[in-house]
Each structure stands twice: as C-alpha cells, then as structure tokens.
Protein backbone atom coordinates (compact mmCIF):
# COMPACT_ATOMS: atom_id res chain seq x y z
CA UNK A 1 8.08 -57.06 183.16
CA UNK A 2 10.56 -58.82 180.65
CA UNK A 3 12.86 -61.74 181.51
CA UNK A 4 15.83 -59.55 182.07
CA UNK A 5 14.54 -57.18 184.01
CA UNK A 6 13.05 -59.95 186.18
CA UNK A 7 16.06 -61.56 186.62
CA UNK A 8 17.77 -57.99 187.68
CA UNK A 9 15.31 -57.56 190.23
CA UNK A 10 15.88 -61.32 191.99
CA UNK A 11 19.34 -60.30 191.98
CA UNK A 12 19.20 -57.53 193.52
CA UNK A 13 16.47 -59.13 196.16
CA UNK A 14 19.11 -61.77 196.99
CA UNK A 15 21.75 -59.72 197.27
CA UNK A 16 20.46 -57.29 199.40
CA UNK A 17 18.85 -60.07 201.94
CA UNK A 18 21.86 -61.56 202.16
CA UNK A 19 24.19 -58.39 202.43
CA UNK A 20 21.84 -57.43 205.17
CA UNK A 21 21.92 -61.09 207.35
CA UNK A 22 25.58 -61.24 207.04
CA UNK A 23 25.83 -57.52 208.36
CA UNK A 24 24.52 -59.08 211.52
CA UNK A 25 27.89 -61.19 211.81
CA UNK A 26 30.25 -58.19 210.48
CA UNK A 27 32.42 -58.58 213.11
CA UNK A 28 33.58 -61.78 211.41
CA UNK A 29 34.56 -60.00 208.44
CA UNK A 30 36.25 -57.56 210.15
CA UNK A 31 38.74 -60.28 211.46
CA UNK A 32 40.25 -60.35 208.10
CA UNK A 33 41.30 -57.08 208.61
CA UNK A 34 44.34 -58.22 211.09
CA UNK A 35 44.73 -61.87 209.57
CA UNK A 36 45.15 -60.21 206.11
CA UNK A 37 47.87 -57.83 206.58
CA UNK A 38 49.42 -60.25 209.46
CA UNK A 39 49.82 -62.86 206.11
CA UNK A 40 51.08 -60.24 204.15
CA UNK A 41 53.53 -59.39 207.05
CA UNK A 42 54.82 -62.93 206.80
CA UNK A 43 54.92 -63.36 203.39
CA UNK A 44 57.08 -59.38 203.10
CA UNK A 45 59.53 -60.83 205.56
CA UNK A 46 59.90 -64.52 203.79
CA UNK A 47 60.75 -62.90 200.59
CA UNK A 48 62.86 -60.46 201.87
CA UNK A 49 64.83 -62.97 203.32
CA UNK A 50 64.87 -65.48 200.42
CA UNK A 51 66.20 -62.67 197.70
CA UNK A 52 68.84 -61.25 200.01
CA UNK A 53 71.21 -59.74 197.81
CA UNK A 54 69.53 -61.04 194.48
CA UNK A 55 67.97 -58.12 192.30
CA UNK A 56 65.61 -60.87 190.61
CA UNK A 57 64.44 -64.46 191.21
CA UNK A 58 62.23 -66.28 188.33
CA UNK A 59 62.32 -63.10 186.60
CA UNK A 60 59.90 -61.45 189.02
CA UNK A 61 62.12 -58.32 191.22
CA UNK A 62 61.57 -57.87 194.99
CA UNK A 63 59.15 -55.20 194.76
CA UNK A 64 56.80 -56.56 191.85
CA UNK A 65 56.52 -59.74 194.62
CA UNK A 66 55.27 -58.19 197.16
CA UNK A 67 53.34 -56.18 194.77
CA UNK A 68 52.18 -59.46 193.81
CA UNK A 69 51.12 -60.68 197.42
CA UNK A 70 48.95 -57.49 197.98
CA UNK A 71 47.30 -58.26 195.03
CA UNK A 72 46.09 -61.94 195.76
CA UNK A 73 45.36 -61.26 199.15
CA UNK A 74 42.91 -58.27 197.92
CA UNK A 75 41.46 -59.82 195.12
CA UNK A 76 40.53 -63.16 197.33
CA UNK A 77 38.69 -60.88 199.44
CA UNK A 78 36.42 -59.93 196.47
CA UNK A 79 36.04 -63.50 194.98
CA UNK A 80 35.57 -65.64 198.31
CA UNK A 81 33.31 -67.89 198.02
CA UNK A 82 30.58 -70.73 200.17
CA UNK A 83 29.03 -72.14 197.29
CA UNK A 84 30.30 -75.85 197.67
CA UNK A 85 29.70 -76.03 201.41
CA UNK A 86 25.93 -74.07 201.59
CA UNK A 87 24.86 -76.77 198.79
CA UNK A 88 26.12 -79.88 200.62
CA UNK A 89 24.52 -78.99 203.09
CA UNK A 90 21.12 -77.90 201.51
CA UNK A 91 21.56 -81.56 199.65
CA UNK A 92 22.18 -83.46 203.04
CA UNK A 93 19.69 -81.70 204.76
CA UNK A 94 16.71 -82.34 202.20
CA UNK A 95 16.74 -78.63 202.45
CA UNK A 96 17.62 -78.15 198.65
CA UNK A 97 13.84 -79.43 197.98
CA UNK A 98 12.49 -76.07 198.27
CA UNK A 99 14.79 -74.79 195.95
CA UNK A 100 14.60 -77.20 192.99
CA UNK A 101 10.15 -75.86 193.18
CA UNK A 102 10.82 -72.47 192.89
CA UNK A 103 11.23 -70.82 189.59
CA UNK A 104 14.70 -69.66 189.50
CA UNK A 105 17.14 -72.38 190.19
CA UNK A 106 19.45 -72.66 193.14
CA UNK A 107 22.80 -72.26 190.93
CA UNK A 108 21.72 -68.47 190.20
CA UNK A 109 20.04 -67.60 193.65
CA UNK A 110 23.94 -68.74 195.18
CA UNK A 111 25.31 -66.61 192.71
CA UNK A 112 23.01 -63.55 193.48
CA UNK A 113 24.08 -64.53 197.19
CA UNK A 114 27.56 -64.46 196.40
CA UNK A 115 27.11 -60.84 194.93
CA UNK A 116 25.59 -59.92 198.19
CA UNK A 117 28.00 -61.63 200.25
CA UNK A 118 31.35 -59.96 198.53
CA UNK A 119 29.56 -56.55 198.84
CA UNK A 120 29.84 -56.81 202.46
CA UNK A 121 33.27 -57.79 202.34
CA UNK A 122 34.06 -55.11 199.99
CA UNK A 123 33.37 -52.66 202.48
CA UNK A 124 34.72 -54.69 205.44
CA UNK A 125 37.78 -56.58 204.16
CA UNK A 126 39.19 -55.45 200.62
CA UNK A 127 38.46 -51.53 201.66
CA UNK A 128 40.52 -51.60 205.29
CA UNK A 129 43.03 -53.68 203.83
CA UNK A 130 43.69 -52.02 201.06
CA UNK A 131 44.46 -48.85 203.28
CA UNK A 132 46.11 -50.90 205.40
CA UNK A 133 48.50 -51.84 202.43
CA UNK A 134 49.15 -48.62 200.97
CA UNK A 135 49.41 -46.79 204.18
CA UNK A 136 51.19 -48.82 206.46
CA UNK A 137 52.98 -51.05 204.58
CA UNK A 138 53.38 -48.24 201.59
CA UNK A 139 52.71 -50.95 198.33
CA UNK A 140 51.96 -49.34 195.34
CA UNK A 141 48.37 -51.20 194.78
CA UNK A 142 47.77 -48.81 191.32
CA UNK A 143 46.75 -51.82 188.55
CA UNK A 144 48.51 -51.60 185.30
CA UNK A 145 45.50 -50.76 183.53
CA UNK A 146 41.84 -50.71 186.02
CA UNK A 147 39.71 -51.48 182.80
CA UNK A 148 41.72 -55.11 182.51
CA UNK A 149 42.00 -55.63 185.82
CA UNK A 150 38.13 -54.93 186.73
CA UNK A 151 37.23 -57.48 183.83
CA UNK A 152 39.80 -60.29 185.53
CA UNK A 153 38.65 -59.56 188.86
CA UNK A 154 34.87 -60.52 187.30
CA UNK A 155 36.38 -63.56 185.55
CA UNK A 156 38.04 -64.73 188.48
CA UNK A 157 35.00 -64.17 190.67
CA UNK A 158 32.65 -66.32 188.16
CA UNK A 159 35.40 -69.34 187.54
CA UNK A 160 35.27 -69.46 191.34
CA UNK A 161 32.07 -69.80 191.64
CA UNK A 162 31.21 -71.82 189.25
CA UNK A 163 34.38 -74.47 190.41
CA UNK A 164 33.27 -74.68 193.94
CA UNK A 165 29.60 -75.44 192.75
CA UNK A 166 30.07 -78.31 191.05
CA UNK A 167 32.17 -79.27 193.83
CA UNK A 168 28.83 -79.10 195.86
CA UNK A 169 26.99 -81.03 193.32
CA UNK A 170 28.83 -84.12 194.24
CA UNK A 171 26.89 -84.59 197.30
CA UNK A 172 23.93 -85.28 194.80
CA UNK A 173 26.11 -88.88 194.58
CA UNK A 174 28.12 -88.52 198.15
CA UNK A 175 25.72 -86.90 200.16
CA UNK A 176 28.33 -85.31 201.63
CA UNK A 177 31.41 -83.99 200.07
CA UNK A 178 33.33 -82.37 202.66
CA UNK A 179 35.91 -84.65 201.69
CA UNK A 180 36.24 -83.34 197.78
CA UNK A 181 36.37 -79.60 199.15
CA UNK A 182 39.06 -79.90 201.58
CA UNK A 183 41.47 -82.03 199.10
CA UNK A 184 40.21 -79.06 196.00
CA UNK A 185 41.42 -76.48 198.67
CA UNK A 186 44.38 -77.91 199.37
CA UNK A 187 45.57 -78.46 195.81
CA UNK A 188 43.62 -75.24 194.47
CA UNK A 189 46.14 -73.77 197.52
CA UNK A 190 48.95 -74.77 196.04
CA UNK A 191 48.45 -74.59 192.29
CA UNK A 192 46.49 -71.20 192.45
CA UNK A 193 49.62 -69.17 193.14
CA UNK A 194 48.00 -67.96 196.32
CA UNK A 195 50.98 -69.36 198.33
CA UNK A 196 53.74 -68.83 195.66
CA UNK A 197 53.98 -67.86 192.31
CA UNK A 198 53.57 -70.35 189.13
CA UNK A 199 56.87 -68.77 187.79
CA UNK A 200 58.70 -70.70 190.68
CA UNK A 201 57.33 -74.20 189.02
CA UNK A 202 58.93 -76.69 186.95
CA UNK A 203 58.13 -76.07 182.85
CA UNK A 204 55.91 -79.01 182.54
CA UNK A 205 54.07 -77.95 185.55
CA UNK A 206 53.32 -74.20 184.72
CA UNK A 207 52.10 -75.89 180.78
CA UNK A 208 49.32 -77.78 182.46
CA UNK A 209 48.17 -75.10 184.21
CA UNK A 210 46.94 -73.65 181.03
CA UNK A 211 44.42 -76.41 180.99
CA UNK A 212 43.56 -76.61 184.47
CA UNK A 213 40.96 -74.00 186.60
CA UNK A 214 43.60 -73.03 189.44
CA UNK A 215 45.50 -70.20 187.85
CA UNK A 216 42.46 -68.72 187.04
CA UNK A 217 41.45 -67.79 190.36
CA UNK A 218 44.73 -66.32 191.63
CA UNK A 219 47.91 -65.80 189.74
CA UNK A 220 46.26 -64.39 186.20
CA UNK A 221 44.21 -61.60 188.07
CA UNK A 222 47.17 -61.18 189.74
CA UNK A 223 49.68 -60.86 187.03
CA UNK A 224 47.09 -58.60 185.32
CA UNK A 225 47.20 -56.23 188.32
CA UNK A 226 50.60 -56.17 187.92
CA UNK A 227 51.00 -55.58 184.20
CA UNK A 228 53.04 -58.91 183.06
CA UNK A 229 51.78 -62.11 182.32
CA UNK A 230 53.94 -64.85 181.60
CA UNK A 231 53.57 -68.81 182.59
CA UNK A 232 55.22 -72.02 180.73
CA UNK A 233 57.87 -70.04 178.90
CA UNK A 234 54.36 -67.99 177.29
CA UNK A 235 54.17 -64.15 177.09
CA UNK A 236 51.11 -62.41 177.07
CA UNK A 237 49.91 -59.21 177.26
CA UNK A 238 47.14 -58.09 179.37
CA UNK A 239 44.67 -58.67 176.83
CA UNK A 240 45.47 -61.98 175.73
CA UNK A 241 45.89 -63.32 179.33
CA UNK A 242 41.87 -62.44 179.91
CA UNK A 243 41.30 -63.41 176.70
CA UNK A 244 42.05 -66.52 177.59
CA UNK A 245 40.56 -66.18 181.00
CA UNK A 246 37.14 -65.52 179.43
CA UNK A 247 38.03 -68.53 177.35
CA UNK A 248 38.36 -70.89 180.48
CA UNK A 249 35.37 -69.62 182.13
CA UNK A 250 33.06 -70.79 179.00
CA UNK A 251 34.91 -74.03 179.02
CA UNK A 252 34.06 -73.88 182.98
CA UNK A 253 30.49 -72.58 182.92
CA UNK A 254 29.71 -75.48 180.29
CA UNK A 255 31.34 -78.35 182.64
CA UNK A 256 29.12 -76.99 185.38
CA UNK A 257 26.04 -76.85 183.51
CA UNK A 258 26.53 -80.58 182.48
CA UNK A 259 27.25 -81.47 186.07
CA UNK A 260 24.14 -80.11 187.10
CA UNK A 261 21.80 -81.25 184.43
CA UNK A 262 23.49 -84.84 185.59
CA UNK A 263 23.10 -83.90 189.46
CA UNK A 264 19.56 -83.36 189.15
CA UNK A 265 18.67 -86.89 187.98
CA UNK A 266 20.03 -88.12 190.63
CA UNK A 267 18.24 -85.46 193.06
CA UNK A 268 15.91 -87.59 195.84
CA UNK A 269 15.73 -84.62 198.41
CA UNK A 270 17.50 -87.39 201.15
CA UNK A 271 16.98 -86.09 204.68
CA UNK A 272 13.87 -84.13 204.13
C-alpha cells in the first residue's frame, strides 16, 4: 500500500468514526435547523427595514442581501469547526501524548475529523436549511457558477481549519487558551462579514482585509455564491477572488506549519 493510498484510508477511518459518534448526539445538530432560519428571519426583517425605500445601499440591492445572508449562514454550516477547543483540551489534559506517538500527526487526524464531523451536518443542518430557505422563505440559493463556488466552499473550509488550529497550539505556551478563542471569535465575528457585509466598512478597513484571514472564511465564499466580488474599491471576478483565496490559504497553511513545528518544542504532555 503506497503513501497516498494510506493516507486515504486513515481519512476515511476518521471520518467515518467520528460521523458515526456524533450521530449519537444528532439531535444537537438538528437544533440548527430552527436557530438558522430564526437568524435569517432576523436578519430579512433588519434589512428590510434599514433599505426602506432605497433600491441600493453600498452598491449591494435588497434582494442580492438577503441572498447574501442565506449564503453565509449555509456555507458556515459546512465549514464549522472544533479544532482550537478539542486541542486545548487534549494539551491541558496530557491527553495529546498519545497523539504526538502515533504515526500520523494530530493536525491531520482533526482534519480527517472535521471531514467527518461536517458530513453529519451536511445532512442535518446545510440540507434542512437549505429547504427551509428556498421553500419557505423562497431565496434563490442557485450559485453563480457551482464549479467556483464548490472550490471556495473547500478553501474556506481549509483556512478555517487551519486558523482555529493554531489558535489551539497556543495552549502549548498557555495551557489553556480559551481566552485567545473567544477574543478570535469575537473579532473573526465582526470582520468575517458573518454579521454584516465588508462593503458597509470604511476604505482603509475593507484594504486590510486583503491581508488578514477573516474575509476568507465568510464574505469571499459568499460573494462567490453570489456572482460579484468587490472589497476596498477592488473588482474581481469569480476567478480572481479564489485565486486569491487559494493564495491566502498557502500563506495560512505555511504560518500553521511553523506554529506547530515551534509548538512541539515546547510540548511536555502537562497533566498526563
């Protein structure tokens, strides 16, 4: 058996295991399927009510925002992600011990669970909701172009990932860094576009953007859904936009690896 095909077959191990353990605990899962559309709800009636009479605000028409909204709050269903919290606590535990002996390294086992993880809520969250969306609330979900917007949604779920676990490799210095994960959600909130679109900034504001990891993980793959990207007085098409995308996750994936070649000298398996 070659490398690769190893490597396929402790993914699909992983994923499976933990698709089937978090089946047990479904019903969680299925929660999202009222707090989902009940944000959406909100966020249909606050914009409603903010453009009033106005055909356009920030260049972005009623319907394209709500199209907008949909989008994010499908595509987070697919990209969620544990990473930062399950390795603090492997690291405070001492638990992380038995995964720095075996012979694949805990950065790709998380991301194999991850793959399990978002299958489950594939069929429990994005799938209901997305009904929910286009039957109920009648949005036109259709992407601009699937192809793009399949890559993005890949993008966005690796830059996620790979963010939120070098979060968790600051408890190989803190021990615990429930601290950095709640002040990175609450700016990664903000500056994601999750809560409001980037257009809406001030200029200097959307320009850093372009160098920081937050757009990344909600307003490009949503702008790509839409068809129209366009941030800091910058227009790109589709193409472009994941272009650079796939650029940031490199820059991303390398930061992480460094971070963890650095988090592992400092490794003393504390509480085991």
């Amino acid at each position: 058996m070659n490398s690769l095909q190893r490597k396929w077959l402790i993914c699909r191990t992983v994923a499976e295991v933990t698709y089937k353990e978090w089946s047990a605990y479904r019903t969680h899962s299925m929660v999202s399927i009222i707090v989902g559309p009940v944000y959406f709800m909100v966020q249909y009636f606050i914009w409603t009510a903010v453009y009033g009479d106005h055909a356009s605000l920030g260049g972005i028409s009623l319907p394209q925002m709500i199209r907008y909204f949909g989008a994010t709050a499908l595509i987070g269903y697919l990209v969620m992600d544990f990473a930062d919290w399950n390795l603090s606590m492997l690291v405070r535990t001492g638990k992380f011990l038995t995964f720095h002996l075996r012979p694949i390294h805990h950065r790709s086992f998380a991301l194999f669970q991850k793959i399990g993880h978002r299958s489950l809520g594939f069929l429990f969250e994005f799938s209901p909701c997305l009904l929910i969306f286009i039957f109920i609330f009648g949005v036109d979900m259709r992407p601009a172009s699937f192809p793009w917007m399949l890559l993005s949604v890949l993008l966005t779920f690796l830059m996620i990932f790979y963010v939120n676990y070098m979060i968790g490799l600051t408890s190989f210095w803190l021990v615990q860094s429930a601290g950095i994960r709640s002040a990175f959600m609450l700016v990664s909130g903000i500056f994601s576009g999750a809560l409001i679109p980037l257009d809406f900034f001030p200029h200097w504001l959307q320009v850093i953007q372009f160098f920081l990891p937050f757009q990344y993980m909600a307003y490009l793959p949503a702008m790509v859904f839409t068809g129209h990207y366009s941030l800091g007085g910058v227009e790109l098409s589709i193409e472009q936009a994941v272009g650079i995308q796939a650029a940031a996750l490199l820059v991303t994936f390398g930061l992480n690896e460094l971070v963890r070649r650095l988090a592992m000298k400092q490794f003393t398996a504390v509480g085991a």
